[in-house]
Protein backbone atom coordinates (compact mmCIF):
# COMPACT_ATOMS: atom_id res chain seq x y z
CA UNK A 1 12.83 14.38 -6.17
CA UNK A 2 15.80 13.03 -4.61
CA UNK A 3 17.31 9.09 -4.94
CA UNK A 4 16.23 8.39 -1.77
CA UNK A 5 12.67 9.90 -1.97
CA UNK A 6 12.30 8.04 -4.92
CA UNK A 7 13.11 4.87 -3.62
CA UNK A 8 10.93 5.06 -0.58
CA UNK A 9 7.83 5.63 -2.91
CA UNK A 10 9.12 2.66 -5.10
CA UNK A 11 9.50 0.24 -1.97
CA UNK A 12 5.72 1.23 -0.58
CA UNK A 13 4.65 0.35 -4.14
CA UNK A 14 6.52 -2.67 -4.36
CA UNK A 15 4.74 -3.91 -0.79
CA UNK A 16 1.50 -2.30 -2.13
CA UNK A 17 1.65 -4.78 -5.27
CA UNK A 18 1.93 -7.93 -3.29
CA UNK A 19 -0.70 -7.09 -0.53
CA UNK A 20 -3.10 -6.35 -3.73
CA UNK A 21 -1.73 -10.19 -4.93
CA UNK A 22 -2.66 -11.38 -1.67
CA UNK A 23 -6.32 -9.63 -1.65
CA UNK A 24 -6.95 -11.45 -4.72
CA UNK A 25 -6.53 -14.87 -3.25
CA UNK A 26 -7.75 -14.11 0.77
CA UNK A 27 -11.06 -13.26 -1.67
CA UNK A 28 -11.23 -16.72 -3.06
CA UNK A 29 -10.28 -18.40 0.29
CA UNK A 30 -12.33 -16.75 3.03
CA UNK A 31 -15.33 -14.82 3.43
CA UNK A 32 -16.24 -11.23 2.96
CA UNK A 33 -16.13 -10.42 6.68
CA UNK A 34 -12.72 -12.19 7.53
CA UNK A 35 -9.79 -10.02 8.14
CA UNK A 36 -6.25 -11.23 6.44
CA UNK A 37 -2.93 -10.16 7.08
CA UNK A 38 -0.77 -8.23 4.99
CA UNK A 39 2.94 -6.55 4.72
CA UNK A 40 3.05 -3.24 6.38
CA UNK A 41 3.77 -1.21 3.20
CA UNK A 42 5.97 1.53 4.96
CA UNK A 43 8.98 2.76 2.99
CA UNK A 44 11.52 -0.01 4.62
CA UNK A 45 12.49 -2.56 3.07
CA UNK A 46 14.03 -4.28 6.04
CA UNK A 47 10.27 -3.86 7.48
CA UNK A 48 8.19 -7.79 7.27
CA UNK A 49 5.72 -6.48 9.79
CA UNK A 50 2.14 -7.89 9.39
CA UNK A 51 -1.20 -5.90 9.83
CA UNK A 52 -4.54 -7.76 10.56
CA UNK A 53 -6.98 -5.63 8.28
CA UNK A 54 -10.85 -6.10 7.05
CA UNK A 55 -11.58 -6.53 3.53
CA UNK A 56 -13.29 -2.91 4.08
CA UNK A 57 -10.38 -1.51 5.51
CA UNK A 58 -8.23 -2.40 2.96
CA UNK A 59 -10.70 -1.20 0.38
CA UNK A 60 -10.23 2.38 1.99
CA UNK A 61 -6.64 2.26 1.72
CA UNK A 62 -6.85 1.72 -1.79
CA UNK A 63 -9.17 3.78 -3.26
CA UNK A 64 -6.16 6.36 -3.35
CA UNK A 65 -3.60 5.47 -5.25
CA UNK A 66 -0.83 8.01 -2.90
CA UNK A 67 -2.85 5.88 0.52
CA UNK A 68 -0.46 2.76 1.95
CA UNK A 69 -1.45 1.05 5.10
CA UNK A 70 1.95 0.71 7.68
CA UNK A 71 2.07 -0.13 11.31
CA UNK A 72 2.01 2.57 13.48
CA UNK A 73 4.89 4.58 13.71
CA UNK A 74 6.38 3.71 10.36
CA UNK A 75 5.80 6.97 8.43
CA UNK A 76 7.98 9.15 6.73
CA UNK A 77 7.23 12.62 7.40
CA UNK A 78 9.39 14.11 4.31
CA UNK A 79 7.10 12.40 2.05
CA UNK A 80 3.64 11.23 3.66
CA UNK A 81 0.99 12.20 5.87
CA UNK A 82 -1.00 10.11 8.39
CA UNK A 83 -5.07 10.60 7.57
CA UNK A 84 -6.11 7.96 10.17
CA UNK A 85 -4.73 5.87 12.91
CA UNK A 86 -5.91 2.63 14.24
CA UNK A 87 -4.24 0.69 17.35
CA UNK A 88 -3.29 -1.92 14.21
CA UNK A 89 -1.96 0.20 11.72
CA UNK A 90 -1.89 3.67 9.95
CA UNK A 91 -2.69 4.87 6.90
CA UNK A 92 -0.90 7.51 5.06
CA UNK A 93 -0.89 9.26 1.98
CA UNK A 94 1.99 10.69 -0.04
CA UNK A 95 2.30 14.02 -0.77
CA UNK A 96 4.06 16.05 -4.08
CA UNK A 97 6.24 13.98 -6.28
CA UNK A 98 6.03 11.00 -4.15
CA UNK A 99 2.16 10.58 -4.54
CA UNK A 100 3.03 10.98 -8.18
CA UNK A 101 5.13 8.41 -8.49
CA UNK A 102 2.72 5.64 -6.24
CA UNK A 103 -0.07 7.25 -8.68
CA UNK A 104 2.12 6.40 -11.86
CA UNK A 105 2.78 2.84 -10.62
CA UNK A 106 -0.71 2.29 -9.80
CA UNK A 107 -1.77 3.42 -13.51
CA UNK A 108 1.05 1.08 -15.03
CA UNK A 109 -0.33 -1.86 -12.71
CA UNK A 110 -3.79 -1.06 -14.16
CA UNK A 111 -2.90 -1.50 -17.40
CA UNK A 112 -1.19 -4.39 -17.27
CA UNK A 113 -3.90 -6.24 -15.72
CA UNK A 114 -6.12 -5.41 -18.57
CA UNK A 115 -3.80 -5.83 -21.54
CA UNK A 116 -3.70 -9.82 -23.20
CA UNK A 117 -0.76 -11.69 -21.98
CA UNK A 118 2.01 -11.31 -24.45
């Protein structure tokens, strides 16, 4: 995988781990049929773009660890693949080494989250 492949799958996971941070607390603020906003998670980081999504929606996008939700427009066609499109945003999944690297960070992320704090 090249540098710059690389990074782009490390930038959608960085913007994938603080939408999941703010799941957590939109789930202790407002009700199960509110929809929050979050970062689009596209491969930019110069992107601070918002998306309005459903608690449901968001659930879909993660229940692939290669899925990211981005605005539409935002993808990267060396490295992802758009499996549905909303007027709001898109969701895409990464494809070869790219999904393997979003599916590594995911697995880390896990298992810090169940490991004792040190």
């Amino acid at each position: 995988m090249t540098a710059s492949k690389k990074r782009l799958a490390l930038n959608e996971a960085l913007f994938r781990e603080t939408n999941e941070r703010v799941e957590e607390r939109v789930r202790l603020f407002v009700g199960e049929e509110e929809q929050f906003g979050v970062i689009c998670e596209c491969a930019s980081l110069d992107c601070n773009e918002r998306i309005t999504v459903s608690k449901e929606e968001y659930a879909l996008v993660r229940s692939d660890p290669a899925q990211f939700v981005i605005k539409p427009g935002h993808a990267v066609d060396d490295v992802e693949e758009i499996i549905a499109s909303t007027d709001r945003f898109e969701i895409v999944r990464k494809r070869g080494v790219a999904a393997e690297v979003a599916e590594f960070l995911d697995e880390q992320d896990a298992s810090e989250d169940v490991l004792p704090p040190a």
